[in-house]
Protein backbone atom coordinates (compact mmCIF):
# COMPACT_ATOMS: atom_id res chain seq x y z
CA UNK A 1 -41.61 26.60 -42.84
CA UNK A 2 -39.67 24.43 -40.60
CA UNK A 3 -37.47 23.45 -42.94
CA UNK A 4 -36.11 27.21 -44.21
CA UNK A 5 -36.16 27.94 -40.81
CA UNK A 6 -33.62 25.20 -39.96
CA UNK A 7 -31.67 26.37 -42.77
CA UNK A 8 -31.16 29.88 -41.44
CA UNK A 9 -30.20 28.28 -38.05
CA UNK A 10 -27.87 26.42 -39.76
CA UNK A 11 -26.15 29.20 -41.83
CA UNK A 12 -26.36 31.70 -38.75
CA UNK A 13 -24.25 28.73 -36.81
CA UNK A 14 -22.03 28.47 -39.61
CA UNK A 15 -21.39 32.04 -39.89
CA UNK A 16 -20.76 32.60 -35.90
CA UNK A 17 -18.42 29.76 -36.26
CA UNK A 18 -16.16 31.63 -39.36
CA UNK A 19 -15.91 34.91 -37.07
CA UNK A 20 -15.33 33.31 -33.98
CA UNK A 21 -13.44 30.16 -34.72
CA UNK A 22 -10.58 30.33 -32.59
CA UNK A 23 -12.48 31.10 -29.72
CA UNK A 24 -15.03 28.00 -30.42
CA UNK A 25 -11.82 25.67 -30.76
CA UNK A 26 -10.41 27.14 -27.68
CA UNK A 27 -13.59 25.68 -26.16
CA UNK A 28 -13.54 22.40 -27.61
CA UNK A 29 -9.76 21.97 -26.49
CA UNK A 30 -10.61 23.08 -22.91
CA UNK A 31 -13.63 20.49 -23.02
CA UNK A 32 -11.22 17.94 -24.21
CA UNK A 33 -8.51 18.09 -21.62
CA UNK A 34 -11.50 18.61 -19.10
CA UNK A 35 -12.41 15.33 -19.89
CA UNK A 36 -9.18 13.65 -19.65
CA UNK A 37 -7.58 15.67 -16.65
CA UNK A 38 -11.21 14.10 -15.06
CA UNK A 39 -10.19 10.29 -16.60
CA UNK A 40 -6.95 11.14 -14.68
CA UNK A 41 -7.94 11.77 -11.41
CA UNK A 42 -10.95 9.14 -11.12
CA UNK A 43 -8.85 6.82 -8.74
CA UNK A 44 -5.93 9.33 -6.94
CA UNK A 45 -5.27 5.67 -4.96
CA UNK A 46 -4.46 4.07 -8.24
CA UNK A 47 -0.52 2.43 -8.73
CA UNK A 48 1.30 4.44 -11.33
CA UNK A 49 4.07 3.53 -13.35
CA UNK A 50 7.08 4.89 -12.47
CA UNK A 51 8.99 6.94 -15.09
CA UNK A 52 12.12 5.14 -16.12
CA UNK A 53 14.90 7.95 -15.99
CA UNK A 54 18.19 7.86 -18.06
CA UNK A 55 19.85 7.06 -14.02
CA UNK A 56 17.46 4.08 -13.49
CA UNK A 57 18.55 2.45 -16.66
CA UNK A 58 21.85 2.75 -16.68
CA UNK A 59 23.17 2.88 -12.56
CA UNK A 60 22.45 1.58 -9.13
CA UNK A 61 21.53 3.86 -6.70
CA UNK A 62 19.64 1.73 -3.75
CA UNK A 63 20.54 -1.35 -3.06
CA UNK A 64 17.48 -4.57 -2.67
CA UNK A 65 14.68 -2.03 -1.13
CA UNK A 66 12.61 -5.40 0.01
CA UNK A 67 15.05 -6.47 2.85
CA UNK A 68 15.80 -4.42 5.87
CA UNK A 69 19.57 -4.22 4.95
CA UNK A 70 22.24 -1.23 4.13
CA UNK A 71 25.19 -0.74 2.23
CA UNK A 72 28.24 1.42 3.22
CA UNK A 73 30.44 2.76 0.84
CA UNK A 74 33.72 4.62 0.99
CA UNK A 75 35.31 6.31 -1.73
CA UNK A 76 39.49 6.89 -1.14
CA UNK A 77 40.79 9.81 -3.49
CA UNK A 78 43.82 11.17 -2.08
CA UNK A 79 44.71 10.67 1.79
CA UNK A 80 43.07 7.86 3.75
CA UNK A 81 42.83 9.34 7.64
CA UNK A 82 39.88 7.26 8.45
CA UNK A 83 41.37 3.75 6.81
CA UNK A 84 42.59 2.02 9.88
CA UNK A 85 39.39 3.08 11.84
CA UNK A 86 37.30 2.19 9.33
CA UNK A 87 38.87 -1.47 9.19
CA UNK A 88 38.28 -2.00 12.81
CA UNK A 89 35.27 -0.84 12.92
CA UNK A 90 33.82 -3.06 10.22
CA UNK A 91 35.77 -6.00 12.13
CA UNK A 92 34.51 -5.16 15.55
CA UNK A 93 30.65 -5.89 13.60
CA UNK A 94 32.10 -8.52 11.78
CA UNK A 95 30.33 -6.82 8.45
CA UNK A 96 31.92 -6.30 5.15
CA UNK A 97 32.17 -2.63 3.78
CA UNK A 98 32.61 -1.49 -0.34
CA UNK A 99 35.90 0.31 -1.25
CA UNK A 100 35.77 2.74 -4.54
CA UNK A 101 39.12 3.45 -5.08
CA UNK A 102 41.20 5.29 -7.30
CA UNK A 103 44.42 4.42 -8.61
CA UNK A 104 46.62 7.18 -7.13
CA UNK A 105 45.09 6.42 -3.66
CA UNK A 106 46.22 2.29 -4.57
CA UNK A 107 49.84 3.56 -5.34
CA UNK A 108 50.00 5.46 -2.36
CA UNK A 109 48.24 3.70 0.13
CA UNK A 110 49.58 -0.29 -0.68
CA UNK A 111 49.17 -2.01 2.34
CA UNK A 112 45.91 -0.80 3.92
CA UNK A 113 44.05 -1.51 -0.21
CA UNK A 114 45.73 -5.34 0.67
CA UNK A 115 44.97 -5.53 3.91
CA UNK A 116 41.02 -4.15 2.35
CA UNK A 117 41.13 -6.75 -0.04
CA UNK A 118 42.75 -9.50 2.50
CA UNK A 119 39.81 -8.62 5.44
CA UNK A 120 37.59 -9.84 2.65
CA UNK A 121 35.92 -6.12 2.00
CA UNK A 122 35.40 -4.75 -2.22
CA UNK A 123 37.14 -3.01 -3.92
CA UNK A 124 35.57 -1.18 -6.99
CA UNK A 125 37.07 1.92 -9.50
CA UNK A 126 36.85 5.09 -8.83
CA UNK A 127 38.98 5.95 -12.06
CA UNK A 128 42.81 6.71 -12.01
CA UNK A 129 42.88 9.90 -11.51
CA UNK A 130 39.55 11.36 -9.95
CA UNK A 131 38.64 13.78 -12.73
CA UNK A 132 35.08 14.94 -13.53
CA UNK A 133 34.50 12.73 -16.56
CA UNK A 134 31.76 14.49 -18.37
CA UNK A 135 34.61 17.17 -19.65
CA UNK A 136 37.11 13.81 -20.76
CA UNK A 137 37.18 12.30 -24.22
CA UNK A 138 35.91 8.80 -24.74
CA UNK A 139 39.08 7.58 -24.63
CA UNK A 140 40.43 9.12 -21.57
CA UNK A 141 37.82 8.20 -19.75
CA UNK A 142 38.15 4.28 -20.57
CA UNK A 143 41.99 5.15 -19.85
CA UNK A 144 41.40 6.05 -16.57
CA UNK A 145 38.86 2.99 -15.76
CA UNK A 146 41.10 0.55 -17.35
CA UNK A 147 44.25 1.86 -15.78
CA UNK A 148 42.81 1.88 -11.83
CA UNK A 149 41.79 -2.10 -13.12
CA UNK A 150 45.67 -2.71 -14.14
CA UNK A 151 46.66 -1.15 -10.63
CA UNK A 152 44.52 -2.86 -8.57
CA UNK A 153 44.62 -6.22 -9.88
CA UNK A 154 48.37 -6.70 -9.70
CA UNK A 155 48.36 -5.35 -6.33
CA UNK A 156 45.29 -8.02 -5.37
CA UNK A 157 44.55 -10.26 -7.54
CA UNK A 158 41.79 -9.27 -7.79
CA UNK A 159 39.20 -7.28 -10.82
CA UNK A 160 37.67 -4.05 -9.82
CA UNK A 161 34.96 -5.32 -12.18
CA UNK A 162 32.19 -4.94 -12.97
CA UNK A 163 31.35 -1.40 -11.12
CA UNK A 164 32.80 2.10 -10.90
CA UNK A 165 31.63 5.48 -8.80
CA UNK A 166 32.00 8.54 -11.07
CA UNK A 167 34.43 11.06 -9.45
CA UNK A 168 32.43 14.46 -8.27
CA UNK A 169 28.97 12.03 -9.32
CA UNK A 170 29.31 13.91 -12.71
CA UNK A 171 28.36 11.58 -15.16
CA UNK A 172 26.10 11.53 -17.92
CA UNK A 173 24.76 9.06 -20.47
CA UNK A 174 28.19 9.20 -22.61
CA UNK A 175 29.94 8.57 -19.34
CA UNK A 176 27.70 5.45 -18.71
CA UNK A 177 28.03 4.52 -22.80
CA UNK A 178 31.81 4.57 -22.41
CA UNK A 179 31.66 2.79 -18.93
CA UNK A 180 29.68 -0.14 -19.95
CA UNK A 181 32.05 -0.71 -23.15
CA UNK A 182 34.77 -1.02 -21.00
CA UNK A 183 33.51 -2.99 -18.66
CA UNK A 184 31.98 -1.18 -15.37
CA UNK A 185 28.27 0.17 -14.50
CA UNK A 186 27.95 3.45 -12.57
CA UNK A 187 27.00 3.02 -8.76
CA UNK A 188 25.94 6.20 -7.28
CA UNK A 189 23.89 6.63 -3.38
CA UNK A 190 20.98 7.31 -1.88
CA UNK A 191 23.17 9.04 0.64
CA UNK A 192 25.77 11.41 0.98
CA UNK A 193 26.97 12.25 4.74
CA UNK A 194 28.69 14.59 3.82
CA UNK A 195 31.75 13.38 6.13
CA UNK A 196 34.46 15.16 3.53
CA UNK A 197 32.82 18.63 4.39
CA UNK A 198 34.95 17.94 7.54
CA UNK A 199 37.28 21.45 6.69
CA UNK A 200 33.87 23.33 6.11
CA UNK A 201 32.26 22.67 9.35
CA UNK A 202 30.69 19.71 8.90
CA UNK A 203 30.65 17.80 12.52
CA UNK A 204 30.34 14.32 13.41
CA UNK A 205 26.77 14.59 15.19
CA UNK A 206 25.78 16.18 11.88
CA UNK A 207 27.37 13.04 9.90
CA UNK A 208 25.28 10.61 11.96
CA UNK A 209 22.09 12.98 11.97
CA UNK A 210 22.05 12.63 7.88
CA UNK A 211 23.15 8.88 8.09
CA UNK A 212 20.14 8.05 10.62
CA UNK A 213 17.49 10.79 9.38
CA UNK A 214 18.02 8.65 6.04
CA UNK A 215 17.99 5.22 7.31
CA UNK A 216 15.88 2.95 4.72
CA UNK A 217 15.60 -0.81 3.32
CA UNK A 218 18.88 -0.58 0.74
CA UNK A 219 19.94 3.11 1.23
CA UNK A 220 23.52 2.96 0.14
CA UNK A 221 25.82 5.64 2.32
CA UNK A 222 28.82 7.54 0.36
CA UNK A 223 31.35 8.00 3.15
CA UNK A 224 34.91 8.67 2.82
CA UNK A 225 38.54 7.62 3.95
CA UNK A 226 40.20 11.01 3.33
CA UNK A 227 38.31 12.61 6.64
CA UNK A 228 38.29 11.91 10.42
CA UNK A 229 34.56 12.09 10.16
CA UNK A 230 34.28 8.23 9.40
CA UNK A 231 36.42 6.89 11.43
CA UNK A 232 34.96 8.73 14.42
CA UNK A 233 31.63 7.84 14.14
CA UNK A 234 31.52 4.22 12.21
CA UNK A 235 31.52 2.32 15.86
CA UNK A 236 28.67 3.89 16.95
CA UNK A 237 26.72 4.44 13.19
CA UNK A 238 26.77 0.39 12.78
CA UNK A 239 25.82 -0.06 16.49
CA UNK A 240 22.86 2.16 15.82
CA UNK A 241 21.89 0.60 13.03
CA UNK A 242 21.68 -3.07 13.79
CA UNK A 243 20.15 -1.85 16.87
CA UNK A 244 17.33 -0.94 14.85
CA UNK A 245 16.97 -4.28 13.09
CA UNK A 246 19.09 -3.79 10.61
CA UNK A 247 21.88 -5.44 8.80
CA UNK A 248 24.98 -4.11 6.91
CA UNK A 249 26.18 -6.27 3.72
CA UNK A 250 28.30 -5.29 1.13
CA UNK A 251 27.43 -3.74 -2.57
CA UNK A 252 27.21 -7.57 -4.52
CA UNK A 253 25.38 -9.02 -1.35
CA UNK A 254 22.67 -5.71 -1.28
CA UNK A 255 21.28 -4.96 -4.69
């Protein structure tokens, strides 16, 4: 008796299971994922590894995050209003600043880029022509990496090797692929202050506001030598900042 009666369990539970079966492996799928959302959140305290992005493997975007130590940058495009100030102002702290230069600002601006080099401050590419290099062939853009190189170097001496800043920041991982063939790895920041919004409104208590609200262990500052912005306020920005403990090294001594 027992034993047919198990037997129509069983065939009632197999029936049930043929009309409803979606909704029974909906169930099982929920219990599933229950159970490893609930693995997942045993320890919200534990270390997790961080997700390598395409960025993170192929360009530098903080500098050494273990010392107490920042990196300024400043990209030269076109005019250079803020070059002389800039110079002095790095002088005055007796720190060394990074130059990413292009070579149309080189050609046009030949004594301050050797008087860069000469105050012992590096220079890096910031291609030929400042275009936005995802919409360039392969070719062109090695062209204009390898022509800024030519440019500099006879004018210093010395390589713009082995980094470049992508015009715009538009890059992508054919832009790195291309980069690295010829020679140069893609340095980006960790901040932007946003001095060559100058025309737009942009003040200089709103350049130092950004530069200071962002202050961090190898934060690496985009600034720029076509603006008044940075000239005005670089005194007083490196004053601040070694107040605060900090020192200010160049790209090569920082990451």
């Amino acid at each position: 008796m027992c034993l047919k009666h198990a037997k129509r369990t069983f065939r009632r539970i197999v029936r049930l299971f043929e009309k409803n079966h979606c909704a029974v492996t909906a169930v099982l799928v929920l219990a599933l994922l229950g159970g490893v959302f609930f693995l997942g959140s045993e320890n919200p305290n534990r270390e997790v590894e961080p997700v390598v992005t395409g960025v993170e493997r192929h360009e530098i975007v903080w500098g050494n995050r273990s010392e107490k130590q920042v990196i300024f940058t400043f990209d030269g495009g076109a005019t250079a209003e803020s070059g002389e100030a800039i110079l002095s102002a790095l002088k005055k702290h007796n720190v060394k600043g990074t130059f990413f230069l292009t070579g149309k600002f080189v050609e046009k601006n030949q004594e301050l880029v050797k008087k860069i080099s000469a105050e012992g401050h590096e220079i890096f590419n910031h291609t030929y022509s400042h275009p936005d290099l995802t919409a360039l062939s392969d070719e062109h853009i090695e062209d204009e990496l390898l022509r800024t190189e030519t440019i500099v170097k006879n004018l210093t001496g010395k390589s713009t090797k082995p980094y470049f800043r992508p015009p715009f920041g538009a890059r992508n991982e054919r832009v790195y692929t291309v980069a690295l063939r010829a020679g140069f790895q893609s340095v980006y920041w960790t901040t932007d202050a946003l001095d060559w919004k100058e025309s737009q409104g942009i003040t200089a208590s709103d350049v130092k506001s950004r530069i200071f609200s962002n202050l961090a262990p190898g934060a690496i500052y985009l600034m720029h030598l076509g603006d008044t912005l940075t000239g005005a306020v670089l005194d007083e920005v490196l004053t601040e900042i070694e107040a605060r403990g900090y020192s200010i090294v160049s790209l090569t001594e920082g990451i």
